[in-house]
PDB file of N, CA and C in Angstrom:
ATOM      1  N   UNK A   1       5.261   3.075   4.141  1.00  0.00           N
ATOM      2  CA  UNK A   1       3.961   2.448   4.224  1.00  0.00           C
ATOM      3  C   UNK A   1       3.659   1.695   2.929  1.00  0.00           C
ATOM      4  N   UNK A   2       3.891   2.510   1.455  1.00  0.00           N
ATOM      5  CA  UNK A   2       3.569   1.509   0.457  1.00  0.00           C
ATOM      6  C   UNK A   2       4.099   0.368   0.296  1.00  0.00           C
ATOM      7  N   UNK A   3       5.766   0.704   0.818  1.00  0.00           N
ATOM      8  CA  UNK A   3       6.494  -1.084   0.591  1.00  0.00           C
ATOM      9  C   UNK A   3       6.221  -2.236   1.273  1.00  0.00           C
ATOM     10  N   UNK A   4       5.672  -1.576   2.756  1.00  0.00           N
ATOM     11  CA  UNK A   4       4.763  -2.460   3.658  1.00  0.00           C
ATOM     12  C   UNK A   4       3.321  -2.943   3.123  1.00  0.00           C
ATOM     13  N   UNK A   5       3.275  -2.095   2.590  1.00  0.00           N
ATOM     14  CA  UNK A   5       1.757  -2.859   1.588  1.00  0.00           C
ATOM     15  C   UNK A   5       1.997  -3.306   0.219  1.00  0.00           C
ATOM     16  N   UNK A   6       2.901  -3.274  -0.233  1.00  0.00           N
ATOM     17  CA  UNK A   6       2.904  -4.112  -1.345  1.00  0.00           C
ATOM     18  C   UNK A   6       3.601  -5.781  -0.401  1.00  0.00           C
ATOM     19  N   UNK A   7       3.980  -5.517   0.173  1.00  0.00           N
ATOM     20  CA  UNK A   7       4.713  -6.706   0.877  1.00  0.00           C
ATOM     21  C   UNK A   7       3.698  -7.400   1.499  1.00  0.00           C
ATOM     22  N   UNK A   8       2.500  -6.889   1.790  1.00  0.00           N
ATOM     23  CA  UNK A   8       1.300  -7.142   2.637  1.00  0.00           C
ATOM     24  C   UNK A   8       2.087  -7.796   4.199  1.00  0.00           C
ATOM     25  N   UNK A   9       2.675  -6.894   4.678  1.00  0.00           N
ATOM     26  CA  UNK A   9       3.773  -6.857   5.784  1.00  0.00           C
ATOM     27  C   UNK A   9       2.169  -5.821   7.053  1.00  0.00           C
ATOM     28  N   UNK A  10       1.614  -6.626   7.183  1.00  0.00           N
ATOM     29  CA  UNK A  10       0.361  -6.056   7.632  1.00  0.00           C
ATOM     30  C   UNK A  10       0.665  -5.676   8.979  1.00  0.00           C
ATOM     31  N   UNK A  11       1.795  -6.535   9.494  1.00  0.00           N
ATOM     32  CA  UNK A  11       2.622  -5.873  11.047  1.00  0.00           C
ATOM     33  C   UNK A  11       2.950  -4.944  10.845  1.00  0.00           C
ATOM     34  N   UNK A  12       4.094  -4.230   9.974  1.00  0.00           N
ATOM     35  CA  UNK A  12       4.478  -2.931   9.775  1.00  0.00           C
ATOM     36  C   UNK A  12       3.521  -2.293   9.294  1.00  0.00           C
ATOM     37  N   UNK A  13       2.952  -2.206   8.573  1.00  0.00           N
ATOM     38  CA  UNK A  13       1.410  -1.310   8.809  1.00  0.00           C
ATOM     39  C   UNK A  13       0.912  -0.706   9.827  1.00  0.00           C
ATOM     40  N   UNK A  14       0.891  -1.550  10.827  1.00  0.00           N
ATOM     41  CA  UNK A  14      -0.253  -1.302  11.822  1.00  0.00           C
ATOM     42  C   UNK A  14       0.865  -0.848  12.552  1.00  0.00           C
ATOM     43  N   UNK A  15       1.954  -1.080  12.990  1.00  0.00           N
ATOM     44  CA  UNK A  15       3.402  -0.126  13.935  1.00  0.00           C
ATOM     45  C   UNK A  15       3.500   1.052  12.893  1.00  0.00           C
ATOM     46  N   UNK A  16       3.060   1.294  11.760  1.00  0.00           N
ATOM     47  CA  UNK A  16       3.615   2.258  11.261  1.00  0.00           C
ATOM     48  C   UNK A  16       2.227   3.397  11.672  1.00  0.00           C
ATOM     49  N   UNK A  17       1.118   2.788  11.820  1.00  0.00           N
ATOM     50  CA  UNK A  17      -0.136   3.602  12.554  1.00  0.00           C
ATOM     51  C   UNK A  17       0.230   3.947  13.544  1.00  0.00           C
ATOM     52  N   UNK A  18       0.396   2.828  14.668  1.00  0.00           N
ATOM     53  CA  UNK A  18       0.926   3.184  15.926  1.00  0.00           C
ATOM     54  C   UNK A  18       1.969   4.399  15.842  1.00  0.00           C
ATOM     55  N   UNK A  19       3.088   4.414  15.457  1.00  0.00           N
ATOM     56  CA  UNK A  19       4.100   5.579  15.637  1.00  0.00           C
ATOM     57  C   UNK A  19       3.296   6.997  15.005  1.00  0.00           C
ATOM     58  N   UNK A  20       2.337   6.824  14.427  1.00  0.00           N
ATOM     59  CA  UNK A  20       1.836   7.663  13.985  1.00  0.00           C
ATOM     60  C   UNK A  20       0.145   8.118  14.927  1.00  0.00           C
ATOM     61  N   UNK A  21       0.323   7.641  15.979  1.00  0.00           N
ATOM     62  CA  UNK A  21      -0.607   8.285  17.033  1.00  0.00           C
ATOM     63  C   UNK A  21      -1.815   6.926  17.291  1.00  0.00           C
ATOM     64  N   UNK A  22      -1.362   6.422  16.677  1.00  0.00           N
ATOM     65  CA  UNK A  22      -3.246   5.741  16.521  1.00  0.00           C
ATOM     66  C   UNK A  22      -2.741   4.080  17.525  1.00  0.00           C
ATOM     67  N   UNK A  23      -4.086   3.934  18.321  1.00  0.00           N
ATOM     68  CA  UNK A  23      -3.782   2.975  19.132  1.00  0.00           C
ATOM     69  C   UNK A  23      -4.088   1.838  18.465  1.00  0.00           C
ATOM     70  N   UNK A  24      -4.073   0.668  19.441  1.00  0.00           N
ATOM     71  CA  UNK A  24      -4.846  -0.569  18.947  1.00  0.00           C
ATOM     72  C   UNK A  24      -6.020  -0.812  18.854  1.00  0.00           C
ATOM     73  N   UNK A  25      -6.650  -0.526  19.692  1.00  0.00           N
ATOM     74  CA  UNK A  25      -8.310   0.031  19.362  1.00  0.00           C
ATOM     75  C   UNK A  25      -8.278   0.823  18.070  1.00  0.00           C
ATOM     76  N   UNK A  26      -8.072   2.177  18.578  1.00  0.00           N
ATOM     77  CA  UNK A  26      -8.193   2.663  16.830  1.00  0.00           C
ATOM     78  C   UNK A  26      -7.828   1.731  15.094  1.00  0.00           C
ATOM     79  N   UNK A  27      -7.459   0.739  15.247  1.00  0.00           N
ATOM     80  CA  UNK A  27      -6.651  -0.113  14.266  1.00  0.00           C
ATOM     81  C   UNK A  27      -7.837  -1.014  14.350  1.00  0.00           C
ATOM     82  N   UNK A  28      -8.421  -1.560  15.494  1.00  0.00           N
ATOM     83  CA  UNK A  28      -9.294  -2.462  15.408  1.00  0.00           C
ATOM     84  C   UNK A  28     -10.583  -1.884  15.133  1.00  0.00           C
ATOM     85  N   UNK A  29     -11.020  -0.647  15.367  1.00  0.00           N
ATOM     86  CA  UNK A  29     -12.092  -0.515  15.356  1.00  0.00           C
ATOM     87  C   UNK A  29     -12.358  -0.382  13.472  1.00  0.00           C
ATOM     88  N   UNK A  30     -11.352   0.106  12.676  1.00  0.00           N
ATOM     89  CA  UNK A  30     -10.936   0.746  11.721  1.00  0.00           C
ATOM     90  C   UNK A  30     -11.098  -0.536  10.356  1.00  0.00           C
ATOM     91  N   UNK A  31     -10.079  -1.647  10.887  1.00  0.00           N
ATOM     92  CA  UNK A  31      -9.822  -2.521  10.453  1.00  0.00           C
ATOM     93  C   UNK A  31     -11.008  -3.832  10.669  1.00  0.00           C
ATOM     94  N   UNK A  32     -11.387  -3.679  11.858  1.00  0.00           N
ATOM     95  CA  UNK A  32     -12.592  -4.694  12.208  1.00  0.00           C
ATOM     96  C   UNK A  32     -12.482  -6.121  12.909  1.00  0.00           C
ATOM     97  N   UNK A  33     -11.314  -6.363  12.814  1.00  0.00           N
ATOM     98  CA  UNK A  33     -10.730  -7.650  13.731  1.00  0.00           C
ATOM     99  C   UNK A  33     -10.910  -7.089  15.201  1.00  0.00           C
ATOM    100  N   UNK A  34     -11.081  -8.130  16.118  1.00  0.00           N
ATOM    101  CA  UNK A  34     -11.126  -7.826  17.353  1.00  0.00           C
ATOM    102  C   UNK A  34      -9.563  -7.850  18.063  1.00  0.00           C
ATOM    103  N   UNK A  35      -9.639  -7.419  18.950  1.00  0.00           N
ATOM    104  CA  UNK A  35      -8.322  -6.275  19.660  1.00  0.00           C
ATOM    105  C   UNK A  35      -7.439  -7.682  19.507  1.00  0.00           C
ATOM    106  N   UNK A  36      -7.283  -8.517  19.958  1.00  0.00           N
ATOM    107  CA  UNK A  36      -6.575  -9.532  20.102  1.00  0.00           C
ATOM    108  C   UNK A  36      -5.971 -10.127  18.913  1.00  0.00           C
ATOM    109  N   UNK A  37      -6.566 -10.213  17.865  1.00  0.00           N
ATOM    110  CA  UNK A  37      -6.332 -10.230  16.309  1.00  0.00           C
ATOM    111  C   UNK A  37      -4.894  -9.143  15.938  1.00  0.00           C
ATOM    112  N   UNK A  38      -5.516  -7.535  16.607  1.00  0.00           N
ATOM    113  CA  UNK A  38      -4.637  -6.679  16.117  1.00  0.00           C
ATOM    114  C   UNK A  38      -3.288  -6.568  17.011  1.00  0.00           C
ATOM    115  N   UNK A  39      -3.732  -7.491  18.317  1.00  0.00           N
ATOM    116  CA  UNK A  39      -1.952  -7.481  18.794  1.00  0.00           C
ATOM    117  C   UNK A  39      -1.467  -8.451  18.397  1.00  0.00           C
ATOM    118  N   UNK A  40      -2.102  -9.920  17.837  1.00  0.00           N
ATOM    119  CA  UNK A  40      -1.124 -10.923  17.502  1.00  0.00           C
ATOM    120  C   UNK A  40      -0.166 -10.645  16.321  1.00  0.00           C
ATOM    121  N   UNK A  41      -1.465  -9.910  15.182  1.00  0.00           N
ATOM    122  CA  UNK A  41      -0.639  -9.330  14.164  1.00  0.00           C
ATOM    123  C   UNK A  41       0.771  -8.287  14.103  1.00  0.00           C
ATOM    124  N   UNK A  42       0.146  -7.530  15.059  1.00  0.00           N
ATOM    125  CA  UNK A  42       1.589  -6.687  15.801  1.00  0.00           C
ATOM    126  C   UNK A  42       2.723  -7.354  16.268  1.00  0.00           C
ATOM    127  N   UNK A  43       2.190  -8.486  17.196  1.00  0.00           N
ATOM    128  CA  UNK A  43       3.306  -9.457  17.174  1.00  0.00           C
ATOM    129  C   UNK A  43       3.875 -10.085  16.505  1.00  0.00           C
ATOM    130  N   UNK A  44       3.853 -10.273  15.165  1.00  0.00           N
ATOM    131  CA  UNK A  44       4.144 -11.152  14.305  1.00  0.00           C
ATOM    132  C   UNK A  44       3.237 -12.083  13.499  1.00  0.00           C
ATOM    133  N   UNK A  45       2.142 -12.126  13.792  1.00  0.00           N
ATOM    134  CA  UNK A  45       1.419 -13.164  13.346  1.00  0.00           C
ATOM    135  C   UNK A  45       1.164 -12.719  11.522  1.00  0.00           C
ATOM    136  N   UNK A  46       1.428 -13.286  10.720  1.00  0.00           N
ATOM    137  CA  UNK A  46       1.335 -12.987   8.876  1.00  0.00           C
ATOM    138  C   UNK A  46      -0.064 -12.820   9.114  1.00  0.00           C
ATOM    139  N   UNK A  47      -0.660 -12.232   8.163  1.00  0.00           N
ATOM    140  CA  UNK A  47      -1.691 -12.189   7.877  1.00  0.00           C
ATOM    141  C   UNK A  47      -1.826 -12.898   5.629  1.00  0.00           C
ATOM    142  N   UNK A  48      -2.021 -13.841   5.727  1.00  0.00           N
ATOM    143  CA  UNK A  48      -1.756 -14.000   4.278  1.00  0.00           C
ATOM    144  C   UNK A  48      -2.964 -14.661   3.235  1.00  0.00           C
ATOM    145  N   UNK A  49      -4.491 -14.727   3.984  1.00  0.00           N
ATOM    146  CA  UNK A  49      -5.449 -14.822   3.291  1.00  0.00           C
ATOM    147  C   UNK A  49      -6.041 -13.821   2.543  1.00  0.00           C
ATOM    148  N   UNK A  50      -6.410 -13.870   1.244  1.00  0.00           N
ATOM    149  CA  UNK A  50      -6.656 -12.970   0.738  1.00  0.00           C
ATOM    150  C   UNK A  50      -7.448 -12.137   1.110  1.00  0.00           C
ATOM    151  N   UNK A  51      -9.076 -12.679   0.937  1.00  0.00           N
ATOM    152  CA  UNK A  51      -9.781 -12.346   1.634  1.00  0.00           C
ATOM    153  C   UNK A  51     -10.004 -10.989   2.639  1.00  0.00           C
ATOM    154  N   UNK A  52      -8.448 -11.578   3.963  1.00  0.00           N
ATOM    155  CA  UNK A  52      -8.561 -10.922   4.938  1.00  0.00           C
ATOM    156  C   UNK A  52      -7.554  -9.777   4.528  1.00  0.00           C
ATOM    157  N   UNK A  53      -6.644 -10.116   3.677  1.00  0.00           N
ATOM    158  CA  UNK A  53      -6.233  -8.556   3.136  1.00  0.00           C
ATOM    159  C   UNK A  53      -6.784  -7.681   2.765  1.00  0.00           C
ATOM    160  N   UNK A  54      -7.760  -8.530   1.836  1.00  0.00           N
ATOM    161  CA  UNK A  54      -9.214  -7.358   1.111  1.00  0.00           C
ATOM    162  C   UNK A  54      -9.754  -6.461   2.220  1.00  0.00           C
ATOM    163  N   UNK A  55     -10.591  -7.322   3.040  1.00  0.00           N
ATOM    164  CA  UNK A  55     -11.334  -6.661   4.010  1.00  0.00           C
ATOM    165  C   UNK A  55     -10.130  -5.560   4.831  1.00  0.00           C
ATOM    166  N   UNK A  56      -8.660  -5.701   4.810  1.00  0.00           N
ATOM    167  CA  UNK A  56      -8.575  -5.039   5.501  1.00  0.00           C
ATOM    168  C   UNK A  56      -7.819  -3.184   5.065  1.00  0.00           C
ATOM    169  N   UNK A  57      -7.697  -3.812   3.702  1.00  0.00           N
ATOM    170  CA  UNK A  57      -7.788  -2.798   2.982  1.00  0.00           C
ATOM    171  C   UNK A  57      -8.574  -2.207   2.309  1.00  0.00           C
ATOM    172  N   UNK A  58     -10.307  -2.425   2.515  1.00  0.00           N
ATOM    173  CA  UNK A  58     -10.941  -1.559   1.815  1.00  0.00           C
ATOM    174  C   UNK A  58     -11.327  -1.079   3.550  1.00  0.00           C
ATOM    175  N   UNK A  59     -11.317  -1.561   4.715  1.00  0.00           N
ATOM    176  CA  UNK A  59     -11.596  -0.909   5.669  1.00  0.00           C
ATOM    177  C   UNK A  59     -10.771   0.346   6.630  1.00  0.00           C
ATOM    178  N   UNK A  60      -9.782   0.024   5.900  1.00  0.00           N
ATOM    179  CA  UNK A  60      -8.648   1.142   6.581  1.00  0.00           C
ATOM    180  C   UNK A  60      -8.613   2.078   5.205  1.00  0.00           C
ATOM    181  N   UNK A  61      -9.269   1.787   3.830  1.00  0.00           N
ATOM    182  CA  UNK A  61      -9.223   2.710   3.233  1.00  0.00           C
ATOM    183  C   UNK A  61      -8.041   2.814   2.310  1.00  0.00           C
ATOM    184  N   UNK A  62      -7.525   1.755   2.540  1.00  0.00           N
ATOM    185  CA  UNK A  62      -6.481   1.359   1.069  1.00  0.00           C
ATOM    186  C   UNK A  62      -6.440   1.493  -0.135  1.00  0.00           C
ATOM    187  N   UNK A  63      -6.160   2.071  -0.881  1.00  0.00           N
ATOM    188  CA  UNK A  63      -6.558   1.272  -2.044  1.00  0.00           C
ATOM    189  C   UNK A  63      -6.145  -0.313  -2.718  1.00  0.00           C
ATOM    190  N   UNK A  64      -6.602  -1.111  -2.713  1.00  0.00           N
ATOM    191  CA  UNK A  64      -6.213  -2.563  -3.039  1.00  0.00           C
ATOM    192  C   UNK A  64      -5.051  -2.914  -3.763  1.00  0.00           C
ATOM    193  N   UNK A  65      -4.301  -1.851  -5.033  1.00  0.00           N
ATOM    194  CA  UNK A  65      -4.086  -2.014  -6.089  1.00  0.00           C
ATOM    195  C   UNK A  65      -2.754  -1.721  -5.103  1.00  0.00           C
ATOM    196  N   UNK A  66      -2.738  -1.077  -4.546  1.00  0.00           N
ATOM    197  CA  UNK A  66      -1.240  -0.620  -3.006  1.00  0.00           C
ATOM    198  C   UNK A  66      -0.811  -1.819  -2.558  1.00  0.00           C
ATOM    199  N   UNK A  67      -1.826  -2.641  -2.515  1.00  0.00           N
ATOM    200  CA  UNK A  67      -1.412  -3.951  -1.911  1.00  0.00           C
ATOM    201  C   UNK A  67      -1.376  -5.110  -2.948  1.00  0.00           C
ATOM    202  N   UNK A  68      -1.329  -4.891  -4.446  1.00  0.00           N
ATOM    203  CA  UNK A  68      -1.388  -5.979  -5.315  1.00  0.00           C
ATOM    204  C   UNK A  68      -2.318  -7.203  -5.208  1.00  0.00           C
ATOM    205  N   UNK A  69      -3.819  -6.237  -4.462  1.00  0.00           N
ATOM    206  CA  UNK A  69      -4.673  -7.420  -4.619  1.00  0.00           C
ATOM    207  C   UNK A  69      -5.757  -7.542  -5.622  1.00  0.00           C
ATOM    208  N   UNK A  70      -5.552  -6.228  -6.602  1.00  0.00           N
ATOM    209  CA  UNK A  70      -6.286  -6.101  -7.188  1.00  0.00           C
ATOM    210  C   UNK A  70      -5.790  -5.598  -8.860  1.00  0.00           C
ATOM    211  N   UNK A  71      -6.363  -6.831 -10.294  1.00  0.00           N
ATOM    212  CA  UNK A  71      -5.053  -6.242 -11.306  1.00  0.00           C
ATOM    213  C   UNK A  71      -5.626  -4.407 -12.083  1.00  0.00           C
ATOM    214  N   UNK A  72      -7.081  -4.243 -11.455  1.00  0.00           N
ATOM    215  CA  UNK A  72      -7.533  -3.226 -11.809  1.00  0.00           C
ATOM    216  C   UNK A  72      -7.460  -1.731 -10.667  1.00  0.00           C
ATOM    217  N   UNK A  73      -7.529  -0.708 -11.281  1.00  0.00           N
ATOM    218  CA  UNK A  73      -8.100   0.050 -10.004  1.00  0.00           C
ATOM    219  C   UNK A  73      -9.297   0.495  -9.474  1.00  0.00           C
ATOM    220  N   UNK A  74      -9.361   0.191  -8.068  1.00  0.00           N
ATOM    221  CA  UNK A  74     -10.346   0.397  -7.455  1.00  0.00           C
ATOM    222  C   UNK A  74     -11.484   1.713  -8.132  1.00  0.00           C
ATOM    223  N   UNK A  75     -12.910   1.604  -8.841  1.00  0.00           N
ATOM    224  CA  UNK A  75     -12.866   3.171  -8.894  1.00  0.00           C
ATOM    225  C   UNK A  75     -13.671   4.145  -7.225  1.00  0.00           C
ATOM    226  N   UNK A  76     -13.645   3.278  -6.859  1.00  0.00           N
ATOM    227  CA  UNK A  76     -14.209   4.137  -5.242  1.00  0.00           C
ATOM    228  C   UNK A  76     -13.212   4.351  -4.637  1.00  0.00           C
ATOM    229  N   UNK A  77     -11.878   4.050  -5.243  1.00  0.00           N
ATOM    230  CA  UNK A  77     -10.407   4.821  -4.612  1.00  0.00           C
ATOM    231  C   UNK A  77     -10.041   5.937  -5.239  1.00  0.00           C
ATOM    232  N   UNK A  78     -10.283   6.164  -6.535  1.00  0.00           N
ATOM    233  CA  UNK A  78     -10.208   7.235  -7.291  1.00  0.00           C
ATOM    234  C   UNK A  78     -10.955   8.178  -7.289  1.00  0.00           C
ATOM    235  N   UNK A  79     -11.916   8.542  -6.890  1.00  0.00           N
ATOM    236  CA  UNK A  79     -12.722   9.962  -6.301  1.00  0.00           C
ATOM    237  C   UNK A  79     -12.013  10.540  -5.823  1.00  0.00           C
TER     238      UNK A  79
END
């Protein structure tokens, strides 16, 4: 999972949820894109705006710094 997030490989992420129980709904509801978002990405689609990396790692609970989007650390990841 971390090399997939430093890679911001946001497909393997979300298959690596999936094998790990969690549906596409659960991913969308989690992540916040609508369902269709989270299968294109599954399909292949990059995800490579920053932005939408941010949002989708402070919503799944990332810490940012996992994904090299951030040169500090988060401190609401560190609690």
């Amino acid at each position: 999972m971390r090399e997939a997030l430093g890679r911001h490989d946001i497909d393997t992420v979300y298959r690596l949820l999936q094998s790990d129980g969690y549906t596409r709904a659960d991913i969308g509801r989690w992540a916040k894109p609508p369902q269709p978002e989270v299968s294109a990405v599954i399909k292949g689609r990059q995800v490579t705006v920053y932005d939408v990396l941010v949002r989708i790692a402070d919503d799944l609970g990332i810490p940012r710094e996992y994904m090299s989007l951030s040169p500090y650390p988060d401190p609401e990841h560190d609690q």
